[in-house]
Protein backbone atom coordinates (compact mmCIF):
# COMPACT_ATOMS: atom_id res chain seq x y z
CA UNK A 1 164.31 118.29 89.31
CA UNK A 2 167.74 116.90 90.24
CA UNK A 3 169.65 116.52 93.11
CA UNK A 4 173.35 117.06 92.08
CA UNK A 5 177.23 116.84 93.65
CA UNK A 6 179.78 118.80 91.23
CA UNK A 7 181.52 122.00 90.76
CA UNK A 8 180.28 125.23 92.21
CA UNK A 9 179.60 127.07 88.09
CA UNK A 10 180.40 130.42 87.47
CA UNK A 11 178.41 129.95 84.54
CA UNK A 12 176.04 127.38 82.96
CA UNK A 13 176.17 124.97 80.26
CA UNK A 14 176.50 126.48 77.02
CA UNK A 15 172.45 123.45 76.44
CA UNK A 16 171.29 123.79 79.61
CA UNK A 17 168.05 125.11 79.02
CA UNK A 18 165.23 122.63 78.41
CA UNK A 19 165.63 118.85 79.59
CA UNK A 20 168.96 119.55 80.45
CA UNK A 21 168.59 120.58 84.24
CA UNK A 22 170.77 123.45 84.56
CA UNK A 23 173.62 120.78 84.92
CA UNK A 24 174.77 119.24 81.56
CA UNK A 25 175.21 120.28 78.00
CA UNK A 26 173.01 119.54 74.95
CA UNK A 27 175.43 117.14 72.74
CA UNK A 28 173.52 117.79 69.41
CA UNK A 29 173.16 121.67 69.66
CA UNK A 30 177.36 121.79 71.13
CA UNK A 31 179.12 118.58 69.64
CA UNK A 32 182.29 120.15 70.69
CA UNK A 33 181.80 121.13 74.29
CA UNK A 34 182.10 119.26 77.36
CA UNK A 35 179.71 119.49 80.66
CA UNK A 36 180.99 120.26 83.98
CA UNK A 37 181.71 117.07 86.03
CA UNK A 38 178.33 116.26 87.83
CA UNK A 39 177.01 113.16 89.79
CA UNK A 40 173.06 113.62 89.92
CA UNK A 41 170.18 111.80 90.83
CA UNK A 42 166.89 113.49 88.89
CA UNK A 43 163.38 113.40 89.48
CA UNK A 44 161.30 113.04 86.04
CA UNK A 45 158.05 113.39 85.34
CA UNK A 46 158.35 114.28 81.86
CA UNK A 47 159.68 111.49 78.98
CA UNK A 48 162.14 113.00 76.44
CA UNK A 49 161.54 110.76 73.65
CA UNK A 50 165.28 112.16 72.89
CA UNK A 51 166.88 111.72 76.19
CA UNK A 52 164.58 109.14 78.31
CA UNK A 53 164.97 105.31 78.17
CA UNK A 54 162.47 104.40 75.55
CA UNK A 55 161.18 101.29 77.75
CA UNK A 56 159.36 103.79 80.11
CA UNK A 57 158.08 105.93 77.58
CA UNK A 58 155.50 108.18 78.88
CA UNK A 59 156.27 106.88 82.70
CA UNK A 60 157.35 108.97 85.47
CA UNK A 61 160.97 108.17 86.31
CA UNK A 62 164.31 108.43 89.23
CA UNK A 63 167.44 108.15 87.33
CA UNK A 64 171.10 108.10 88.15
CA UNK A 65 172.71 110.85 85.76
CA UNK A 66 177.18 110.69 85.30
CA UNK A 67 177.86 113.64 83.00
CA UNK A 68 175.34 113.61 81.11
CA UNK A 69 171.22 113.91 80.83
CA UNK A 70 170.92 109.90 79.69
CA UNK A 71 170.78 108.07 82.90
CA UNK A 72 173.27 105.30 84.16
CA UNK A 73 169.98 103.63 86.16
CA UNK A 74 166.46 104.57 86.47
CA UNK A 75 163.71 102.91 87.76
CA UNK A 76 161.73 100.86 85.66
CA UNK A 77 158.39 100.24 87.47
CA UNK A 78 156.66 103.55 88.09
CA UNK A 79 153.96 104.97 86.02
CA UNK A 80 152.76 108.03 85.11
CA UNK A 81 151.33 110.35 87.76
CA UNK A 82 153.65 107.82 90.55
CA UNK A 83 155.74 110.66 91.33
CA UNK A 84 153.07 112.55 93.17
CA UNK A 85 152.17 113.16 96.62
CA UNK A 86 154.65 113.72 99.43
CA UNK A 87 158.00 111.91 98.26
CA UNK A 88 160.83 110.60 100.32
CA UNK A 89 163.91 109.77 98.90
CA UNK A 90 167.03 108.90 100.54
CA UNK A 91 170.37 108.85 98.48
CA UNK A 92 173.41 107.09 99.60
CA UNK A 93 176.57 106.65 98.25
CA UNK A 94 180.16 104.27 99.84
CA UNK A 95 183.39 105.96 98.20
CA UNK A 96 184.71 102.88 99.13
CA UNK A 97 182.78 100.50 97.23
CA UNK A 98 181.77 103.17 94.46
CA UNK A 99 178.19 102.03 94.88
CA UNK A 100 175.50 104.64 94.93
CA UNK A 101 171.85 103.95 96.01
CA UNK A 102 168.77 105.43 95.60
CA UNK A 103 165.63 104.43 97.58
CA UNK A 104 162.06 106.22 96.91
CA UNK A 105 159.49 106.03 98.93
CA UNK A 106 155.94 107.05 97.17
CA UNK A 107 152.62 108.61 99.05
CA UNK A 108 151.26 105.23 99.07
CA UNK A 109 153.75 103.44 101.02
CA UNK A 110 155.20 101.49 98.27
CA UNK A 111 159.04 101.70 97.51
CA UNK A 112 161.43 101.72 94.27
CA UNK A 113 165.13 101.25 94.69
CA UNK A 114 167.96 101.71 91.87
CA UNK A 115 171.63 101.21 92.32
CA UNK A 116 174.89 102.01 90.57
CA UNK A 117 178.78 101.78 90.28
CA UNK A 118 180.02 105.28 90.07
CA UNK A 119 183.41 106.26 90.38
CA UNK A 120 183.71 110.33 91.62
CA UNK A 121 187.11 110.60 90.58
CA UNK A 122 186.68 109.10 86.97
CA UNK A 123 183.72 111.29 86.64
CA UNK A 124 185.92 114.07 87.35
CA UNK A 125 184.35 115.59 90.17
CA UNK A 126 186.33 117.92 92.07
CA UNK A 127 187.53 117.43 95.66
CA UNK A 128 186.26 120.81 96.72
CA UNK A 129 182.32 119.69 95.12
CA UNK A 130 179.18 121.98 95.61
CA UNK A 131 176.25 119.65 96.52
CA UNK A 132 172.67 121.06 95.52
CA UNK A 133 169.68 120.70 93.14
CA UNK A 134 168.55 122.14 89.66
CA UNK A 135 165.29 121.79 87.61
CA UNK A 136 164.55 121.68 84.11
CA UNK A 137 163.66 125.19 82.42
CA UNK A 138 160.13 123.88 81.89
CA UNK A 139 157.05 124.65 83.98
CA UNK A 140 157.61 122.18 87.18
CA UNK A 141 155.53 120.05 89.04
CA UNK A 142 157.46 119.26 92.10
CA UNK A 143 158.65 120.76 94.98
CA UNK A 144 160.89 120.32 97.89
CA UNK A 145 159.66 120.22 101.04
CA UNK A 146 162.89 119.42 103.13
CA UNK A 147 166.03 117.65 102.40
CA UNK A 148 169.41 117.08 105.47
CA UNK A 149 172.84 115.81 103.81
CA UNK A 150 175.66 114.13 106.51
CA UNK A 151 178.76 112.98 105.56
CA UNK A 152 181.60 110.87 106.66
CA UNK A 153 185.25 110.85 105.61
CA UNK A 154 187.18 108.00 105.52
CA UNK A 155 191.16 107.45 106.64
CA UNK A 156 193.51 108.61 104.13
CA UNK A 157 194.02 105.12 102.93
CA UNK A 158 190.79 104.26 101.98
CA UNK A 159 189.75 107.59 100.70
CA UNK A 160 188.76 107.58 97.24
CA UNK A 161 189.94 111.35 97.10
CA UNK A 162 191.86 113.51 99.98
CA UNK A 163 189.17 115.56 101.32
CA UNK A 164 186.47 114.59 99.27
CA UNK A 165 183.20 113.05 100.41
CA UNK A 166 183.51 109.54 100.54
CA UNK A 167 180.09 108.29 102.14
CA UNK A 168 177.00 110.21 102.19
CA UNK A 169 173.42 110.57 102.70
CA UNK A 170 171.07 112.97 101.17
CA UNK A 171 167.87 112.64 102.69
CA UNK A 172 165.04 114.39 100.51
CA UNK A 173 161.47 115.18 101.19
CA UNK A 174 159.29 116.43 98.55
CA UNK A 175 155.92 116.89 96.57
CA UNK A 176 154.51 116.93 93.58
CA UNK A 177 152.14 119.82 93.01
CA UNK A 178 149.21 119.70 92.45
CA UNK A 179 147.47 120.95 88.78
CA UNK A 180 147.83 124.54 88.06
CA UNK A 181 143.99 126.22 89.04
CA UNK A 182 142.57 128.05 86.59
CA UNK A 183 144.29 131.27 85.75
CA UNK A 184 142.75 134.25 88.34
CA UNK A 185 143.80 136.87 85.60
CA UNK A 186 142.09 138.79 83.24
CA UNK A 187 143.53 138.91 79.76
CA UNK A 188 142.91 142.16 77.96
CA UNK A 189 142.47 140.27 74.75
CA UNK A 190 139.79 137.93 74.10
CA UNK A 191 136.82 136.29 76.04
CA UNK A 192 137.57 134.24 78.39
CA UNK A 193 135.36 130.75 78.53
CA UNK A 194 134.56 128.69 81.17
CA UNK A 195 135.45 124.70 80.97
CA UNK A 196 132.10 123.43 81.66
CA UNK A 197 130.92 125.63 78.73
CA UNK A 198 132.93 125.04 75.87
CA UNK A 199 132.86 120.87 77.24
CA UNK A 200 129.08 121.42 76.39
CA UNK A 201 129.32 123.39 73.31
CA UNK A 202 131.63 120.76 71.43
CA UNK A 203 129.63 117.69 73.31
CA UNK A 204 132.20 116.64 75.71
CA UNK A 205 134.97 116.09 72.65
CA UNK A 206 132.18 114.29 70.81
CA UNK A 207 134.33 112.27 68.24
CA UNK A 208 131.52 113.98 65.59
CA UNK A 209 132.60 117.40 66.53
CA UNK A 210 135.85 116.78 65.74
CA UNK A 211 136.97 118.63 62.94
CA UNK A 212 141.15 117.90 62.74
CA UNK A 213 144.43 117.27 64.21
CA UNK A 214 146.67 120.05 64.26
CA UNK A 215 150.84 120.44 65.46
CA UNK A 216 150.00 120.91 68.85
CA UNK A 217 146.29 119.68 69.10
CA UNK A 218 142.57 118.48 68.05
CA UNK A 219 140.35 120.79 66.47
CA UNK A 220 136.73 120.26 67.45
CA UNK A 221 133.80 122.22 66.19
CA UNK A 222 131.60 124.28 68.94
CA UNK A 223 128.25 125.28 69.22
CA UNK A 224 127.86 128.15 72.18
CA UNK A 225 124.62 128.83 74.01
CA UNK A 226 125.11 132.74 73.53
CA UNK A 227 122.90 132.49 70.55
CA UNK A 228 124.75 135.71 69.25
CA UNK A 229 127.26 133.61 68.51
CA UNK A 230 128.21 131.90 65.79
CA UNK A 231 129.77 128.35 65.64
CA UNK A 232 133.64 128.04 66.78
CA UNK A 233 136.59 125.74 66.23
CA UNK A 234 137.63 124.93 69.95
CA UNK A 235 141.29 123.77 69.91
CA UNK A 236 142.55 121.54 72.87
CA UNK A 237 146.30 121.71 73.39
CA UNK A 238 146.97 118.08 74.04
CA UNK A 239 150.61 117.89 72.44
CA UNK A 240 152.55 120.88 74.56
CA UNK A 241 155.96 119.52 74.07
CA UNK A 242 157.65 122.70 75.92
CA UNK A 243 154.29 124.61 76.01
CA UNK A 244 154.56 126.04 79.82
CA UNK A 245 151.88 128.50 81.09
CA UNK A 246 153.77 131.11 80.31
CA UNK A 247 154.18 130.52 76.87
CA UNK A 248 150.17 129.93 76.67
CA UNK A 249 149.55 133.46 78.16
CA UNK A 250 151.87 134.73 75.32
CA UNK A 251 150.19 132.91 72.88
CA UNK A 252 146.98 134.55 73.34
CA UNK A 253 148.36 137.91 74.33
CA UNK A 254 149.70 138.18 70.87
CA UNK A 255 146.63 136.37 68.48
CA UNK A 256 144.40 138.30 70.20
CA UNK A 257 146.28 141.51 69.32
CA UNK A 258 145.94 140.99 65.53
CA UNK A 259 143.59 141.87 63.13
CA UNK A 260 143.83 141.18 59.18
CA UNK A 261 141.32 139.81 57.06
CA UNK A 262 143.00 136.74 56.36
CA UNK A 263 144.25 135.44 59.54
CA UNK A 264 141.63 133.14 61.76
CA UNK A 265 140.58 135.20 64.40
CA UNK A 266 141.30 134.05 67.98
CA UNK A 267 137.82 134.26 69.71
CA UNK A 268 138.78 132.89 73.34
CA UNK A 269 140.68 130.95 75.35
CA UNK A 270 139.96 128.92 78.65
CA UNK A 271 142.16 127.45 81.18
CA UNK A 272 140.05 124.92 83.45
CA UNK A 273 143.17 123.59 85.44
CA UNK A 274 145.99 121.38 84.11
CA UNK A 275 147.76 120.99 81.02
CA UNK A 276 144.80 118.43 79.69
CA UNK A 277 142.09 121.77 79.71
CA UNK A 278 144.12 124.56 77.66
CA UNK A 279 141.91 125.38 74.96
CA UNK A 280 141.45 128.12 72.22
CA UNK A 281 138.64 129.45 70.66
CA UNK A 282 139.02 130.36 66.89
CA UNK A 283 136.21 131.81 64.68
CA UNK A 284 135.12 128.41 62.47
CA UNK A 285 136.00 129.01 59.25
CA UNK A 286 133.17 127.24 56.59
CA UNK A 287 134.32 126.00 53.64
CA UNK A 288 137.48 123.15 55.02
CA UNK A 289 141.21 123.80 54.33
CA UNK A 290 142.81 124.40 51.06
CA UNK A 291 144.45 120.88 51.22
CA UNK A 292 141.31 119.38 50.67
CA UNK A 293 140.43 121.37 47.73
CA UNK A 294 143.73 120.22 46.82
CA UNK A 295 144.08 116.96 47.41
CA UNK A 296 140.88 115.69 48.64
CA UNK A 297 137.09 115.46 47.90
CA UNK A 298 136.59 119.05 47.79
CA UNK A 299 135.22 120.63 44.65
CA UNK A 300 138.25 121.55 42.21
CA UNK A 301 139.57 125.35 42.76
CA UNK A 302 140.23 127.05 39.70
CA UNK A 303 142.96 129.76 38.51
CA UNK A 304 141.02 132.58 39.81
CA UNK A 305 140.29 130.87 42.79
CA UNK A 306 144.20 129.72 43.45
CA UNK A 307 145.44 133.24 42.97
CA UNK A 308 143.18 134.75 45.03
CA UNK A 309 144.14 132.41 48.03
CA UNK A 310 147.80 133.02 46.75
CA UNK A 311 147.50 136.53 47.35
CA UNK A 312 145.61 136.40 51.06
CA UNK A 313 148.24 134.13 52.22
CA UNK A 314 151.10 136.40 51.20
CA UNK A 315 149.04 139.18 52.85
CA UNK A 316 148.70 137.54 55.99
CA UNK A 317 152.24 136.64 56.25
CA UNK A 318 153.45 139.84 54.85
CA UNK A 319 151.28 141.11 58.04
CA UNK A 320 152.66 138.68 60.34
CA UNK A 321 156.49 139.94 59.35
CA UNK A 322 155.98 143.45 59.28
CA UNK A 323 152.73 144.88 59.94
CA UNK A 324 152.80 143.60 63.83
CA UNK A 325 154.72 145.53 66.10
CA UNK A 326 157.31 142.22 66.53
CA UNK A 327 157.93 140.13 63.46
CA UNK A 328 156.13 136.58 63.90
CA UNK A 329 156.97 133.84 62.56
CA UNK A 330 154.17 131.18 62.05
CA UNK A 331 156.20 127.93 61.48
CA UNK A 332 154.14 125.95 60.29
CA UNK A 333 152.67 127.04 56.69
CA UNK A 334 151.19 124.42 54.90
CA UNK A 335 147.41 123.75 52.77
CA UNK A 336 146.02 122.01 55.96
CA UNK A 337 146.31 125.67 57.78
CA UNK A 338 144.57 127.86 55.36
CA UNK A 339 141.20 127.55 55.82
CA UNK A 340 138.61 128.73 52.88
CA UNK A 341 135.52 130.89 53.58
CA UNK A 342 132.43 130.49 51.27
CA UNK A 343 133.87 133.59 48.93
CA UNK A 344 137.62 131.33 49.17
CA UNK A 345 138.96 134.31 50.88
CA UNK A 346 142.23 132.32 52.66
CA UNK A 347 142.41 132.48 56.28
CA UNK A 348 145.70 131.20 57.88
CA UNK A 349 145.45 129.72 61.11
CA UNK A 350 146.66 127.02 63.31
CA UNK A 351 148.88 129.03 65.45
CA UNK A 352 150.19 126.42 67.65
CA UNK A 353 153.75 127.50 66.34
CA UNK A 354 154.00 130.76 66.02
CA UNK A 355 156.96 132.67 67.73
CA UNK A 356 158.08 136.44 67.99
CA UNK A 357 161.26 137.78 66.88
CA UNK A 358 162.28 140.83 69.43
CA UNK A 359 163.53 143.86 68.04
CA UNK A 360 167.33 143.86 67.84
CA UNK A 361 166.88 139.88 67.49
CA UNK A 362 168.21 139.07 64.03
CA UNK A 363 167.09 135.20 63.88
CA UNK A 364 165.45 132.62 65.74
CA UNK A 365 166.72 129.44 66.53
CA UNK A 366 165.75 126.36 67.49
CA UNK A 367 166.99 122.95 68.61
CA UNK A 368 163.69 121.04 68.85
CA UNK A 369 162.54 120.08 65.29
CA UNK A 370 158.18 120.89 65.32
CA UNK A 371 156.25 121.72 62.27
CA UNK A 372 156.16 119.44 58.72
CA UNK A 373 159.17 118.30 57.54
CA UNK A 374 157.95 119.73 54.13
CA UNK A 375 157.09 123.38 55.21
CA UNK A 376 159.57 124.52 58.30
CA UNK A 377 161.18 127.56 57.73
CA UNK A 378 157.91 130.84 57.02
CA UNK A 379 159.80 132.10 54.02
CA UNK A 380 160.80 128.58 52.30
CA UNK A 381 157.26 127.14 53.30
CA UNK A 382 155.76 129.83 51.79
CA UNK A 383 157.75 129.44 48.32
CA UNK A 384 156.57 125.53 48.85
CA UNK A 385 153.06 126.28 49.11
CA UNK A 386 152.76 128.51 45.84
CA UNK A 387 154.21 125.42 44.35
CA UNK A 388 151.56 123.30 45.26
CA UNK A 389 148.57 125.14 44.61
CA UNK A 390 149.96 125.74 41.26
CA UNK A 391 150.60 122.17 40.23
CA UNK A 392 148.53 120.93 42.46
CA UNK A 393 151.28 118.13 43.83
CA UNK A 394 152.54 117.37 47.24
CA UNK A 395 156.26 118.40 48.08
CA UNK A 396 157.21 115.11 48.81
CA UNK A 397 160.49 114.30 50.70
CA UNK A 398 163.33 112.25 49.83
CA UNK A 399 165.27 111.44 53.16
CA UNK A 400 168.99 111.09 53.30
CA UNK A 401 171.68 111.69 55.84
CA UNK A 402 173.82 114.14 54.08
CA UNK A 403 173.55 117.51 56.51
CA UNK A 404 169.89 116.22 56.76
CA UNK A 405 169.49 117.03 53.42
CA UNK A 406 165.97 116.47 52.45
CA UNK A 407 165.71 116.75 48.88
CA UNK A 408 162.53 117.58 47.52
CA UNK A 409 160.86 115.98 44.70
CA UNK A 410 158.33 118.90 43.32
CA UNK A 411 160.88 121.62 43.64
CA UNK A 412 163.64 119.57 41.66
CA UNK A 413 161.06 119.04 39.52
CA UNK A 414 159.77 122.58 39.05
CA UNK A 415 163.28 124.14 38.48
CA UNK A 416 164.20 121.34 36.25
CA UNK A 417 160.90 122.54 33.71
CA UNK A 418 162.72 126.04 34.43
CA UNK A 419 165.82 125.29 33.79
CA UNK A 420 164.39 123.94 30.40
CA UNK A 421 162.50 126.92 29.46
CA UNK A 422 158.58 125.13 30.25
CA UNK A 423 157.83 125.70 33.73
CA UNK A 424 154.31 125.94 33.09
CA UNK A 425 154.36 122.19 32.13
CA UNK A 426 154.39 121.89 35.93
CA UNK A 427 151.11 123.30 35.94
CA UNK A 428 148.00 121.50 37.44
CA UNK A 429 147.09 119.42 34.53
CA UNK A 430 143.43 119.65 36.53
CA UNK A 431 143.16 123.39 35.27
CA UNK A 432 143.06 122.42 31.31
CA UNK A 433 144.97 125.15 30.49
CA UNK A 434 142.60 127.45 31.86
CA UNK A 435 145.08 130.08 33.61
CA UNK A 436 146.66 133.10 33.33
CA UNK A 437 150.00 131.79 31.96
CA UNK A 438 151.56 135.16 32.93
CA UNK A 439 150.83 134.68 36.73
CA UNK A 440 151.33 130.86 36.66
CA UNK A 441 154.83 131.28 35.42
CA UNK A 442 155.07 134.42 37.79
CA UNK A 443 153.97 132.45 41.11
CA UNK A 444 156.24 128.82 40.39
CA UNK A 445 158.56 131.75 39.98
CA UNK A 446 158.59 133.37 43.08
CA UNK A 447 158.51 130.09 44.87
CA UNK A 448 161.75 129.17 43.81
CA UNK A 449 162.81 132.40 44.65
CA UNK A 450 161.87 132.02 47.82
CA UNK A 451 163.33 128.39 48.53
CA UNK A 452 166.78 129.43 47.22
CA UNK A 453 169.84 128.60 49.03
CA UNK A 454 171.48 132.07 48.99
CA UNK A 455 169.35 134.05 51.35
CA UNK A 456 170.85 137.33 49.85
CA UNK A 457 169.44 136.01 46.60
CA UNK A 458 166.11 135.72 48.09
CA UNK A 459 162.90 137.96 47.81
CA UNK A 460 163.44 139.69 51.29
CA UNK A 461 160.23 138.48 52.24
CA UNK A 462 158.37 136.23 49.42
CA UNK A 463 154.95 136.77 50.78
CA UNK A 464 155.66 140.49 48.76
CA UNK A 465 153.82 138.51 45.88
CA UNK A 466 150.84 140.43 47.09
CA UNK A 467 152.25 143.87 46.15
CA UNK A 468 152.23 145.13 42.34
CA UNK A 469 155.56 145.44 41.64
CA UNK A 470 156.03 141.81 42.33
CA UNK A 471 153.46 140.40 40.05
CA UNK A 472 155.01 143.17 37.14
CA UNK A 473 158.56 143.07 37.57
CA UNK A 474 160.31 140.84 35.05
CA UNK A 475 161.62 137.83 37.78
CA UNK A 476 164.31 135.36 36.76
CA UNK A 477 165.65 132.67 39.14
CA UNK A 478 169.49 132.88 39.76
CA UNK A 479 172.07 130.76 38.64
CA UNK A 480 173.16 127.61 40.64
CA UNK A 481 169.80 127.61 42.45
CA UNK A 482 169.12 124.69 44.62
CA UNK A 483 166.45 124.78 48.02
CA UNK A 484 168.04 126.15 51.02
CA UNK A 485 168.69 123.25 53.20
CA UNK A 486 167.29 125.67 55.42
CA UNK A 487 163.53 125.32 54.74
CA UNK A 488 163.92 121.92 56.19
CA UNK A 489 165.16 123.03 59.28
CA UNK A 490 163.41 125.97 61.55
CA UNK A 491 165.52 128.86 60.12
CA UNK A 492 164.52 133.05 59.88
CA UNK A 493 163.15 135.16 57.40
């Protein structure tokens, strides 16, 4: 939240959704643009890794903001959770002296002051200035309670502006709220678990329940009373970047709507209060992820076994882009989120990312970079992944700063043995030779179809490798084909 002095906007930033406030622009999403002329004073309990001075990283924070989000001062001492409680603050500022001062007063008594030069009229401030505040898009945690604003103006010759507001004090009272209760609402989708009981069926976050890491959270493995039921992955949502409640109400609204064979299936969800008790409950699938059949300890998957996960994964996403009554996007596709039954039917899960594309929306963009570096984009991850469980490598990354171009090393190397008329030289060297050559050659294939850089050159949607016609048609890769510097950022079907 922000307490702010500038012009009255017919409209808003172009970036001002976000950490942005509803005051300034988003330099790396609009380069070219310019926000309005605003003075404001904001009240953070959130640190922007981006944005936020990285000395109070993870600390709750009062900053003096000049035309943009990064703050001129900011306090330095508080912690996290200090800005909670009824809150007094009382903002001054001398047009004579250009100094502007900003004294806190916390629940406990204590005090924080922070100070700065700021000159209205270099800022560009206008003389006829709309005084007010404005709050992050997010979910958030404060309030105001009360706030007055006086004003004197100063004699013509030691105005700073004609008619503009040359000493003033904002006096602000306000409180933090406290955590969200549990949600009174009844989902039609899913079970809804109490706290207490899925605390006790995965031992309190035991660390030997815990099963993974995921994008947005630990994976822990759950043992319910209900003896009719068998054991779960519970998944705590510790990292919600932008998660708000609302977007956690949408997330189970739409896993709990669909049904295919090889998605995980969303069993629950629970909401004890605060962002720290947001879990989900997934059916636990047996047999570990595909990345450690890959690349780990797991027992070795053969052909048979590879293109039978190839084709549930295409399946599920084929499902996911047309078979739902919105397109979603799952944006993050990679071995650790296809989990293996005993049969090694492939189950994608880990939906910590997906998004919906409305009807009438033609893309979905967005500024935040989440997901792998080396899977991103649904269509290009895809192509990615049949690369890698048919040579069995990683798609390492080479970094450079050209367009964040991120080069990577298995495609160049796949299309290279294409290019050369041996692709299936790229083939896991694990196998023996003991594949199908015709559906090797056909699945490298349709990766690189799927990672090209001319999207009207590109299966419309790659997952198709599922359907017949695919796997029979007579493929060849384009000329001039390079990876869409798209699959490493978030990018559309």
């Amino acid at each position: 939240m922000a307490f702010f002095v500038g012009p009255s906007l017919p409209t808003l930033p172009l970036g001002f959704r976000g950490p942005f406030l509803g005051l300034f622009d988003n330099p790396l999403e609009h380069p070219s643009s310019t926000s309005p002329s605003t003075v404001g004073v904001e009240f953070d309990t959130y640190w922007n890794r981006v944005w936020d001075p990285q000395d109070i990283a993870g600390h709750d924070h009062v900053g003096i903001d000049v035309n943009s989000i990064r703050s001129t001062s900011y306090t330095r001492g508080l912690a996290k959770g200090d800005l909670s409680g009824t809150m007094s603050a009382n903002i001054t500022y001398d047009g004579g002296s250009k100094l502007m001062v900003v004294t806190l007063r916390l629940a406990n008594g204590s005090t924080s002051q922070i100070q700065a030069l700021v000159d209205f009229r270099d800022a560009g401030v206008p003389q006829d200035a709309a005084i007010g505040f404005s709050a992050a898009t997010w979910a958030d945690v404060n309030q105001l309670l009360s706030w007055s604003f006086s004003s004197t103006v100063l004699s013509a010759a030691s105005a700073l502006l004609a008619g503009l507001v040359v000493a003033m004090t904002c006096f602000i009272m306000m409180r933090r709220k406290r955590p969200p209760p549990p949600m009174e609402i009844e989902l039609p989708v899913a079970r809804k678990f109490s706290y207490g009981e899925l605390s006790t069926a995965i031992k309190n976050f035991s660390k030997d329940r815990k099963l993974g890491e995921g994008s947005f959270g630990e994976v822990y493995r759950g043992e319910l009373r209900d003896p009719r039921m068998p054991p779960v992955a519970v998944k705590r949502l510790t990292k919600l970047m932008e998660y708000t409640w609302r977007d956690y109400v949408t997330e189970i609204m739409t896993l709990g709507q669909l049904s295919h064979r090889n998605l995980v299936n969303l069993v629950g969800w629970c909401d004890g209060g605060g962002s720290d008790k947001l879990l989900l409950v997934y059916e636990l699938v047996s047999n570990k992820s595909l990345d450690e059949h890959l690349h780990g300890s797991e027992s070795l998957l053969t052909w048979p076994e590879r293109y039978k996960i190839v084709l549930g994964i295409g399946s599920a996403i084929e499902y996911l882009h047309t078979g739902y009554q919105n397109p979603i996007l799952h944006r993050d596709i990679k071995p650790s989120n296809v989990m293996l039954d005993d049969a090694f039917e492939a189950k994608l899960g880990d939906f910590g990312l997906v998004r919906q594309v409305k009807p009438g929306q033609g893309s979905l963009n967005d500024t935040v970079m989440v997901g792998s570096w080396d899977y991103m984009d649904p269509t290009c991850a895809f192509g990615v992944l049949l690369l890698e469980i048919a040579t069995g490598k990683r798609p390492r990354v080479q970094r450079d700063d050209e367009e964040l171009g991120l080069p990577n090393v298995l495609l160049n190397a796949v299309r290279e043995s294409y290019g050369k008329g041996a692709v299936l030289e790229m083939a896991d060297a694990r196998l023996g030779g003991d594949y199908d050559e015709n559906r090797m050659e056909r699945v490298m294939l349709v990766g690189l179809l799927c990672v090209h850089r001319d999207r009207r050159k590109k299966l419309s949607i790659c997952s198709r490798i599922s359907s017949t016609r695919y796997l029979n048609l007579k493929l060849s890769l384009p000329e001039h084909s390079h990876p869409s510097r798209a699959c490493w950022r978030l990018s559309i079907i």
